[in-house]
Protein backbone atom coordinates (compact mmCIF):
# COMPACT_ATOMS: atom_id res chain seq x y z
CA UNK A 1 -3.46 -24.95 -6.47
CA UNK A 2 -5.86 -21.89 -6.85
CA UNK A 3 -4.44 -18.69 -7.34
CA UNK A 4 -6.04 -15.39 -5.36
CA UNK A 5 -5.96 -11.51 -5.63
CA UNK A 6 -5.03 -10.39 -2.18
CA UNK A 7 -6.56 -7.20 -1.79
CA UNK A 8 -5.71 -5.43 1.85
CA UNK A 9 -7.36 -2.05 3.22
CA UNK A 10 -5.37 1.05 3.76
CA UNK A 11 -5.15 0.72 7.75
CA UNK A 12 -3.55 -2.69 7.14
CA UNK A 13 -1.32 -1.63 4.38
CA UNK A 14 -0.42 1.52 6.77
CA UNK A 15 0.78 -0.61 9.34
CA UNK A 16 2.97 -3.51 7.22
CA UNK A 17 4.34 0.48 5.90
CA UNK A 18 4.73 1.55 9.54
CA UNK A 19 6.66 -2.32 10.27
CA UNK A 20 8.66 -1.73 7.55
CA UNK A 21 10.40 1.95 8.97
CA UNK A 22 8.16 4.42 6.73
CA UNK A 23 5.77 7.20 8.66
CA UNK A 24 2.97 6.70 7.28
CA UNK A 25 -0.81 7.49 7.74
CA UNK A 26 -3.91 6.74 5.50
CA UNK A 27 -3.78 10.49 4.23
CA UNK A 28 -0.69 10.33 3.09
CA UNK A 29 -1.17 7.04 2.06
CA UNK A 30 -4.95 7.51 -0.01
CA UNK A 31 -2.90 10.80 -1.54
CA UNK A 32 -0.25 8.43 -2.89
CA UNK A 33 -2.12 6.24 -4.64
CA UNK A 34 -4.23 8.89 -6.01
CA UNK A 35 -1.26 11.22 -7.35
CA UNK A 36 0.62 7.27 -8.65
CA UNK A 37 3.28 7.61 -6.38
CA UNK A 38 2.64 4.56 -4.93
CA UNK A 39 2.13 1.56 -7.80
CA UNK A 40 0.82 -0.77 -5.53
CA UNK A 41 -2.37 0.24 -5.09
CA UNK A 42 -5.72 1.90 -7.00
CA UNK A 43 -7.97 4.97 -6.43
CA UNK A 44 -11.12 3.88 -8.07
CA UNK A 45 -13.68 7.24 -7.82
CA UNK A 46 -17.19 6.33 -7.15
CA UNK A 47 -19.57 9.47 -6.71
CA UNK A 48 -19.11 10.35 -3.18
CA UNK A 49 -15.61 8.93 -2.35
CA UNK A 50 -12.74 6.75 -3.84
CA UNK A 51 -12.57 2.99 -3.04
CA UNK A 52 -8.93 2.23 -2.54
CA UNK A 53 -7.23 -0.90 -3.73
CA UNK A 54 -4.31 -2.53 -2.37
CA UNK A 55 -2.64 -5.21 -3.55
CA UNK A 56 -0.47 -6.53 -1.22
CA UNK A 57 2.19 -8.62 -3.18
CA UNK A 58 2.90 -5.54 -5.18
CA UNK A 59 3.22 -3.57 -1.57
CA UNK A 60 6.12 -6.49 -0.61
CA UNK A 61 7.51 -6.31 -3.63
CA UNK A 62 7.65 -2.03 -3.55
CA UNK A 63 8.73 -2.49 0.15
CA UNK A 64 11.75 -5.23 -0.59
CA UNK A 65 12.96 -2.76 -3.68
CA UNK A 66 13.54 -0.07 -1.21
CA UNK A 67 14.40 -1.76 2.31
CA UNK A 68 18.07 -2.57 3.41
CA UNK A 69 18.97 -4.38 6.52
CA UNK A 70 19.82 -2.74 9.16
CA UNK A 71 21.34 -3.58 12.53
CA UNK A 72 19.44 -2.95 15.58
């Protein structure tokens, strides 16, 4: 079976965030993986603007390592 790099974009990584309990918004978002707050993802500069990887099995993992269930 082939193996793949799943890459998402920071509107769909907001929103598993957002799913998950966490306010979040691409700002805040873009600012954490530029500062390495958030390991899941890369800030690659280009010469106008950054290009922004996420990877989202890291982002599941990051997300299970700090979730608890909670009753509704």
């Amino acid at each position: 079976m082939a193996r793949e790099i799943v890459v998402i974009s920071v509107a769909q990584a907001v929103e598993i965030l957002k799913q998950h309990g966490m306010s979040m918004y691409p700002e805040h978002l873009r600012a954490g993986i530029e500062c390495g707050a958030y390991p899941f993802g890369k800030a690659i500069k280009m010469q106008k603007h950054c290009v922004y990887e996420i990877y989202k099995p890291l982002l599941m993992r990051w997300i299970d390592e700090r979730s608890e269930e909670v009753s509704a």
